[in-house]
Protein backbone atom coordinates (compact mmCIF):
# COMPACT_ATOMS: atom_id res chain seq x y z
CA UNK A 1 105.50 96.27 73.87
CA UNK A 2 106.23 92.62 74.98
CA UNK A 3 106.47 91.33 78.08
CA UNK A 4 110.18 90.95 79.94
CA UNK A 5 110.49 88.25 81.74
CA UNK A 6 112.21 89.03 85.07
CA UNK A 7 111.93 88.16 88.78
CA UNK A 8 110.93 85.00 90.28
CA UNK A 9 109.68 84.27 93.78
CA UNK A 10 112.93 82.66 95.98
CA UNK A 11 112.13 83.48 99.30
CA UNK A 12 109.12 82.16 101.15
CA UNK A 13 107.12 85.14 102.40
CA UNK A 14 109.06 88.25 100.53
CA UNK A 15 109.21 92.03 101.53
CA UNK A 16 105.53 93.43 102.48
CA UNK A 17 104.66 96.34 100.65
CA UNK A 18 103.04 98.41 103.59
CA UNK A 19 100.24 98.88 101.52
CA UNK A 20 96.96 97.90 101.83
CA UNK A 21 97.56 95.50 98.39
CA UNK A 22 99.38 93.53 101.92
CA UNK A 23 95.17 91.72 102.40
CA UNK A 24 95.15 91.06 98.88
CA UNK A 25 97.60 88.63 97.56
CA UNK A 26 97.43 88.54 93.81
CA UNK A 27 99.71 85.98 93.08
CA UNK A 28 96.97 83.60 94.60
CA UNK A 29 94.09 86.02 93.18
CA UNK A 30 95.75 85.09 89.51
CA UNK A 31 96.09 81.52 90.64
CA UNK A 32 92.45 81.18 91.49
CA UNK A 33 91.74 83.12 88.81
CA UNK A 34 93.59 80.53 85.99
CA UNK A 35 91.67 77.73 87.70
CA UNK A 36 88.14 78.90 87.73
CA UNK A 37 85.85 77.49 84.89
CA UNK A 38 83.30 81.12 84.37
CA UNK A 39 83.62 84.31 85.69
CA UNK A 40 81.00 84.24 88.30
CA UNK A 41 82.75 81.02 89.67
CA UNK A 42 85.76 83.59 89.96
CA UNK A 43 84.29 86.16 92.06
CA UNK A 44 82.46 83.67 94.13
CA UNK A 45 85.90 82.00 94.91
CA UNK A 46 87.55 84.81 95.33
CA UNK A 47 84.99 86.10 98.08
CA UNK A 48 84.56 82.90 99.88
CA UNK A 49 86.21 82.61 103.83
CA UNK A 50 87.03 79.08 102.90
CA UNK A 51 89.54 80.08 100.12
CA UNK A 52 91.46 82.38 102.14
CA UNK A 53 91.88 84.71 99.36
CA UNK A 54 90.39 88.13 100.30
CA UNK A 55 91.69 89.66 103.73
CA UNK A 56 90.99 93.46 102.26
CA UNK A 57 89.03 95.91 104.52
CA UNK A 58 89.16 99.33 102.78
CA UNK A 59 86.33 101.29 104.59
CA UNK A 60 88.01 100.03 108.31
CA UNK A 61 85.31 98.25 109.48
CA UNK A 62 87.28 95.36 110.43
CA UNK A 63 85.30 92.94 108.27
CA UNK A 64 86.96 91.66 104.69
CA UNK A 65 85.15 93.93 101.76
CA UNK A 66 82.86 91.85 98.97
CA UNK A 67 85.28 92.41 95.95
CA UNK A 68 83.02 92.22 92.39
CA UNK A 69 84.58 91.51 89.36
CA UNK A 70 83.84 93.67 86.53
CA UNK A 71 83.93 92.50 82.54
CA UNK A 72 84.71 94.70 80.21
CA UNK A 73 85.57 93.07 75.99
CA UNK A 74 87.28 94.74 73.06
CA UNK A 75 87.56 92.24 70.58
CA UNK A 76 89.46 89.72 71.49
CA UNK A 77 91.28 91.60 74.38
CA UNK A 78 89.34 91.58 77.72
CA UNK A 79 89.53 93.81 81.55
CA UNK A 80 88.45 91.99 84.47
CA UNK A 81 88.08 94.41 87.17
CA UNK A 82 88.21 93.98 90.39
CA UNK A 83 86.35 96.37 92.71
CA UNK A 84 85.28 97.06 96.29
CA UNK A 85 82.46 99.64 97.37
CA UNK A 86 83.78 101.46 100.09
CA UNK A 87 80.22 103.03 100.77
CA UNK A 88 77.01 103.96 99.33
CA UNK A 89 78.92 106.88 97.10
CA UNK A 90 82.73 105.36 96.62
CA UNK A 91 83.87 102.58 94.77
CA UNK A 92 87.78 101.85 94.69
CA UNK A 93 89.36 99.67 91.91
CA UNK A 94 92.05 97.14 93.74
CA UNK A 95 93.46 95.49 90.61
CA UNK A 96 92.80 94.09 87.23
CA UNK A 97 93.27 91.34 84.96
CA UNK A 98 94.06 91.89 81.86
CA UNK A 99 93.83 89.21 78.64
CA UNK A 100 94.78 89.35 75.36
CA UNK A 101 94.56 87.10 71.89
CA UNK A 102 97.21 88.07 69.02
CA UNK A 103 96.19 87.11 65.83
CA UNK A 104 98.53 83.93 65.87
CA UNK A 105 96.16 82.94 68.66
CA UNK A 106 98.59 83.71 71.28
CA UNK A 107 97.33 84.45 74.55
CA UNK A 108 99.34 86.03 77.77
CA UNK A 109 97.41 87.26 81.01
CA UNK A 110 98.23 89.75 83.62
CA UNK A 111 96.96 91.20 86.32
CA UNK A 112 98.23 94.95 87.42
CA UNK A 113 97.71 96.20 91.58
CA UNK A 114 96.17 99.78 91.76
CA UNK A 115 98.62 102.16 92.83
CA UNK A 116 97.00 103.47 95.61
CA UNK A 117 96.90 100.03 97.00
CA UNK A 118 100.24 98.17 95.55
CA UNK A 119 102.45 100.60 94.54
CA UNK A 120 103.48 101.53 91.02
CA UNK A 121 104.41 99.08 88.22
CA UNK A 122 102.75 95.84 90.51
CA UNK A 123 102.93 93.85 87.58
CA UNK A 124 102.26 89.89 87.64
CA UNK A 125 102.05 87.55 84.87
CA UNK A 126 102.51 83.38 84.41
CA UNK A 127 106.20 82.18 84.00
CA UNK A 128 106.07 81.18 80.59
CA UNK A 129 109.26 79.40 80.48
CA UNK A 130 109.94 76.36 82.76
CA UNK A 131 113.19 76.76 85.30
CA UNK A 132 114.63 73.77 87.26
CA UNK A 133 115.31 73.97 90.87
CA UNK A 134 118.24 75.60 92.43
CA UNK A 135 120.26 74.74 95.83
CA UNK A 136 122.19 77.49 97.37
CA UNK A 137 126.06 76.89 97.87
CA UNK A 138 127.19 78.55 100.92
CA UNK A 139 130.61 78.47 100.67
CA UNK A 140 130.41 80.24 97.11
CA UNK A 141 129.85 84.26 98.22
CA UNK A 142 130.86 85.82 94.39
CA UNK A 143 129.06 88.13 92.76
CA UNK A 144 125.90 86.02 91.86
CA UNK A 145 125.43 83.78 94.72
CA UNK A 146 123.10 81.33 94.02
CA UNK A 147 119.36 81.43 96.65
CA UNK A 148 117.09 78.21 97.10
CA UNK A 149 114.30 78.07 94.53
CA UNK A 150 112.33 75.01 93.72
CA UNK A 151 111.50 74.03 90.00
CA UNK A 152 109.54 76.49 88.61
CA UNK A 153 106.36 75.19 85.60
CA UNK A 154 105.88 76.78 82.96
CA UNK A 155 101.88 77.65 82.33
CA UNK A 156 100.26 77.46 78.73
CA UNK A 157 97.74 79.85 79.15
CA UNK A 158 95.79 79.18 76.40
CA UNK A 159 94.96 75.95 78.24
CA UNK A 160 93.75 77.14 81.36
CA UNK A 161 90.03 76.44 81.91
CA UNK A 162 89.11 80.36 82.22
CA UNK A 163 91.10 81.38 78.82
CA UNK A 164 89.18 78.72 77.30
CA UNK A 165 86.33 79.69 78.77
CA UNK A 166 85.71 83.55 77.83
CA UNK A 167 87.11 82.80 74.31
CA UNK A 168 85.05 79.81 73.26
CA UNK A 169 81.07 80.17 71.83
CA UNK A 170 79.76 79.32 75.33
CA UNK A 171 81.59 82.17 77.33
CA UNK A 172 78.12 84.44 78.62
CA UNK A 173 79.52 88.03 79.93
CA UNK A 174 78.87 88.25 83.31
CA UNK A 175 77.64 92.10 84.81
CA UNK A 176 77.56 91.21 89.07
CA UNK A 177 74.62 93.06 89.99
CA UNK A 178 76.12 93.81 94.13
CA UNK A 179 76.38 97.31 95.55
CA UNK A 180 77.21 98.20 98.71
CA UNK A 181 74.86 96.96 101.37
CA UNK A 182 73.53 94.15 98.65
CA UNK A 183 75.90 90.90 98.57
CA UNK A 184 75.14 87.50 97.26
CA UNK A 185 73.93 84.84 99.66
CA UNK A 186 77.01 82.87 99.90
CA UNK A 187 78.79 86.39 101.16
CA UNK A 188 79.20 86.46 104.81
CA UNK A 189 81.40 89.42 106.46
CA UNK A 190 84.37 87.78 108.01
CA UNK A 191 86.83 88.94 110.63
CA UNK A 192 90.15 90.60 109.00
CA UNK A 193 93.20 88.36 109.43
CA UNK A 194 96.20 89.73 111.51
CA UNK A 195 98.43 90.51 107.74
CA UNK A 196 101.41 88.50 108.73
CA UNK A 197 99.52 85.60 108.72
CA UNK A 198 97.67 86.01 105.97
CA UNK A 199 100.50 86.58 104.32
CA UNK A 200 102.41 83.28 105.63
CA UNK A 201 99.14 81.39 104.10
CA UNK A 202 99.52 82.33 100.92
CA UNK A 203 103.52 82.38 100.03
CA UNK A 204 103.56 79.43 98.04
CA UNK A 205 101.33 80.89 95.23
CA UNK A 206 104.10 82.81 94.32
CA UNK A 207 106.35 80.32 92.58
CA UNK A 208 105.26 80.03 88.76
CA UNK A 209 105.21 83.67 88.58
CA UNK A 210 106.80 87.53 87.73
CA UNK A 211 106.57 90.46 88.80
CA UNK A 212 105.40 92.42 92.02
CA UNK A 213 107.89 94.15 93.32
CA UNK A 214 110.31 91.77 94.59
CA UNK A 215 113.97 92.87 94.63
CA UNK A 216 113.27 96.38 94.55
CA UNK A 217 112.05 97.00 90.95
CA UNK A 218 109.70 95.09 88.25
CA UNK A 219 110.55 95.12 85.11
CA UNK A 220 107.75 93.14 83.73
CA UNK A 221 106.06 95.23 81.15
CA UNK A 222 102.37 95.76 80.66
CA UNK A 223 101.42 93.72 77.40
CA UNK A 224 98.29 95.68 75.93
CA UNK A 225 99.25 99.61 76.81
CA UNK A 226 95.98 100.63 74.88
CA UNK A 227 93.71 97.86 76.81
CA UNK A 228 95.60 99.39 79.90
CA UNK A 229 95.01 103.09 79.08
CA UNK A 230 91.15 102.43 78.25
CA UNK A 231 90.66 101.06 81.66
CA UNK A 232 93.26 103.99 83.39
CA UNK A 233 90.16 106.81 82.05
CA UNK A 234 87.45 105.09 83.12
CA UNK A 235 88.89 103.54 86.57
CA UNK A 236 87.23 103.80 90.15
CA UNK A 237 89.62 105.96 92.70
CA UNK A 238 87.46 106.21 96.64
CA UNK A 239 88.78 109.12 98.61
CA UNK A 240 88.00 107.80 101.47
CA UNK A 241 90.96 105.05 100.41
CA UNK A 242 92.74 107.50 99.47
CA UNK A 243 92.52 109.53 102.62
CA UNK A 244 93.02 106.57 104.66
CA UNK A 245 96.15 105.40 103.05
CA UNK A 246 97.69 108.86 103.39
CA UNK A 247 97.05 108.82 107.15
CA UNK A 248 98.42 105.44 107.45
CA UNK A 249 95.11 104.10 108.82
CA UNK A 250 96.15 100.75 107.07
CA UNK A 251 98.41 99.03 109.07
CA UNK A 252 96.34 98.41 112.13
CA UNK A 253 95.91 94.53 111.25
CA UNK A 254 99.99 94.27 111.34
CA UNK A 255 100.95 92.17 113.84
CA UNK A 256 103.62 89.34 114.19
CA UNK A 257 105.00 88.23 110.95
CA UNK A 258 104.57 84.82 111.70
CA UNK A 259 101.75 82.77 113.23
CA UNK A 260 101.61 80.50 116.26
CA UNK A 261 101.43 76.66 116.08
CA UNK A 262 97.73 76.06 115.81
CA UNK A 263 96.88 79.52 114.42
CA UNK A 264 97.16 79.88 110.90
CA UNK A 265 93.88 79.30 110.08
CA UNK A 266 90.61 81.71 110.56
CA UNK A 267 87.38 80.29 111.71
CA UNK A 268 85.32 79.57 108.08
CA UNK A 269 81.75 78.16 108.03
CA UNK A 270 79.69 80.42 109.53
CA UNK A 271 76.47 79.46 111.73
CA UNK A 272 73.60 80.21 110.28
CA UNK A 273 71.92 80.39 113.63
CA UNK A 274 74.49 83.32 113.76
CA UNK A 275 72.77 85.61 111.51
CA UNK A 276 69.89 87.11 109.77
CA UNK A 277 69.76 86.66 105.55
CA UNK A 278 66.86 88.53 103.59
CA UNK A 279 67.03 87.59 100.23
CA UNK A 280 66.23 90.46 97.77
CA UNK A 281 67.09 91.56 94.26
CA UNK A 282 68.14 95.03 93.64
CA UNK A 283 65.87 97.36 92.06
CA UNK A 284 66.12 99.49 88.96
CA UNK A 285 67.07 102.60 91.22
CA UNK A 286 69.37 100.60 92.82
CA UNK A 287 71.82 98.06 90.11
CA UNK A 288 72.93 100.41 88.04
CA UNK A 289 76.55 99.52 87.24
CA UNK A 290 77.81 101.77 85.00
CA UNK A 291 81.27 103.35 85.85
CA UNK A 292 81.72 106.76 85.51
CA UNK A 293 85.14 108.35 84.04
CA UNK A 294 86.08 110.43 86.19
CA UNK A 295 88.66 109.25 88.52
CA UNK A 296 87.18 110.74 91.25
CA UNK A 297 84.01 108.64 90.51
CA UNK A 298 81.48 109.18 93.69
CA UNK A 299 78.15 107.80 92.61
CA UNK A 300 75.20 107.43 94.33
CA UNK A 301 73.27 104.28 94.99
CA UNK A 302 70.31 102.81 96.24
CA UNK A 303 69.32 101.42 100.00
CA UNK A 304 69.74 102.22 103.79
CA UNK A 305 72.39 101.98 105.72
CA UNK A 306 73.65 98.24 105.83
CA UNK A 307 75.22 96.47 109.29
CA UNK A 308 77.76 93.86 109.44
CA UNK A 309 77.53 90.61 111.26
CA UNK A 310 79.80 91.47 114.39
CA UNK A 311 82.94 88.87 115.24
CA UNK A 312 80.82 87.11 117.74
CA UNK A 313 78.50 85.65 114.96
CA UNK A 314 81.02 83.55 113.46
CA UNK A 315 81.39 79.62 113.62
CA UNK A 316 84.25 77.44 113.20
CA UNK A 317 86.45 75.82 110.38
CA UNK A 318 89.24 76.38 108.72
CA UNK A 319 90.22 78.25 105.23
CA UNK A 320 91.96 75.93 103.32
CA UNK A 321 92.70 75.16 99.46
CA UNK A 322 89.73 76.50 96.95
CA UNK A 323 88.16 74.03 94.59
CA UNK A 324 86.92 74.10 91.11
CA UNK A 325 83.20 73.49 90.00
CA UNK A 326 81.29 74.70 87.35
CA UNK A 327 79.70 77.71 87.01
CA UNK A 328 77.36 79.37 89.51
CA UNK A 329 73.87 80.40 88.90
CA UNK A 330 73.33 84.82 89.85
CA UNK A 331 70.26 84.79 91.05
CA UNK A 332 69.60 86.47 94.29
CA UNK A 333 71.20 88.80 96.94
CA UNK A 334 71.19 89.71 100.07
CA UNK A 335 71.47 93.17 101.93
CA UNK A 336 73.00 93.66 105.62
């Protein structure tokens, strides 16, 4: 089925969901996503304080969760799954990406919330036909008043650099090796942002896009249903997510809806005087990746318990804009 093009962002922060999907803005997690030149590049972005991106923290440990992204390829349709392990036996999938070539070489991109963490139908995909901007008239109050929008661009996405990336001859898959406890070096536990102002950081990612569930509804269709379905069998639920989201353990990190003057950033670069790093690679016992398809999925893995740099360890900075780059090399971990 195609995709329906609906709903645009018009108002600056739009309805939370009151849903743990709240710390994880994929509007900016597609943006970032369009930008990056590999995979790998991706996930490091994506994980980075600096960016601003990740604010999720599904086991409660008030410290944002290392989210890896997973690559799965089926001809010329590809899954890129995002995923966060809860603990040593729970993984929980928060989203995926999903990309697909016709045979005209069309391309068109989405990327679909988990349920458990956005709601049903959380549907996003690039506006794929350019709008011009629109000033409200407030002395017209008919049926179809007319809200604020700015001009809306239209994205080609078969020129973004990670479409032509994964399907020219130098895309390399990419299989993270991370577990919980084992994190690349450049992965530092960070404090959870208050979710109003994360929020307020991120709004303007959502112009140049459908979806979500603004207005009440989506009626943005999922493009590949069988790409979809594949991935709904094999996909990671944690019951420990589950449990917490039924006892509404999620909305501790709600606070004001808008920040103070002066405090809409979180401290970034972290001192390395701060903390301890052991560099390690993970063992045959311990990187095995493979997903199981059950969607109760508890699997065991390797290692001790792990600890988490505590608030107090952190430096200063800001989180501002991501950048580009090329590709990043995967060598190495570390465990805490």
């Amino acid at each position: 089925m195609s995709a329906q093009l609906i709903f645009c962002q018009s108002d600056n922060d739009g309805p939370e969901l009151g849903l743990p999907g709240d710390n994880l803005d994929l509007y900016a997690v597609m943006t970032l996503f369009q930008k990056s030149k590999t995979i790998e590049e991706f996930e490091k972005n994506l994980n980075l304080e600096k960016t601003g991106i990740n604010n999720l923290d599904l086991n409660l440990d008030k410290k944002v969760d290392f989210i890896k992204v997973i690559t799965k390829k089926n001809g010329n349709s590809f899954t890129f799954i995002l995923q966060v392990a809860v603990n040593k036996n729970e993984n929980q999938d928060v989203a995926v990406i999903l990309v697909d070539k016709d045979k005209n070489g069309k391309v068109k991109m989405q990327i679909v919330g988990d349920e458990l963490l956005y709601g049903k139908d959380y549907v996003i995909e690039p506006v794929s036909k350019s709008s011009p901007a629109k000033t409200a008239n407030p002395a017209y109050a008919g049926d179809d008043p007319v809200q604020s929008s700015p001009a809306v661009t239209a994205v080609v996405v078969e020129t973004v650099p990670i479409v032509q990336y994964v399907y020219s001859p130098a895309y390399v898959p990419y299989y993270p090796p991370y577990y919980y406890g084992f994190y690349p070096p450049y992965f530092a536990a960070f404090t959870v942002l208050a979710v109003g102002i994360y929020r307020h950081n991120h709004y303007y990612h959502h112009h140049g896009y459908h979806g979500g569930h603004y207005h009440g509804g989506n009626n943005v269709y999922i493009n590949n249903r069988n790409s979809f379905n594949n991935y709904n069998n094999n996909k990671m639920r944690s019951n420990t997510v589950r449990d917490n989201s039924a006892n509404n353990r999620y909305n501790n990190n709600r606070g004001n809806s808008r920040p103070s003057a002066g405090n809409t950033n979180r401290a970034g670069n972290t001192s390395a005087a701060g903390r301890t790093r052991q560099s390690a690679s993970p063992s045959a016992g311990t990187s095995n990746l493979n997903r199981g398809s059950s969607s109760g999925s508890n699997f065991n893995r390797g290692g001790g318990s792990s600890s988490r740099p505590s608030a107090g360890q952190m430096g200063g900075g800001s989180r501002g804009s991501f950048g580009g780059g090329g590709g990043f090399g995967g060598g190495g971990g570390r465990r805490r």
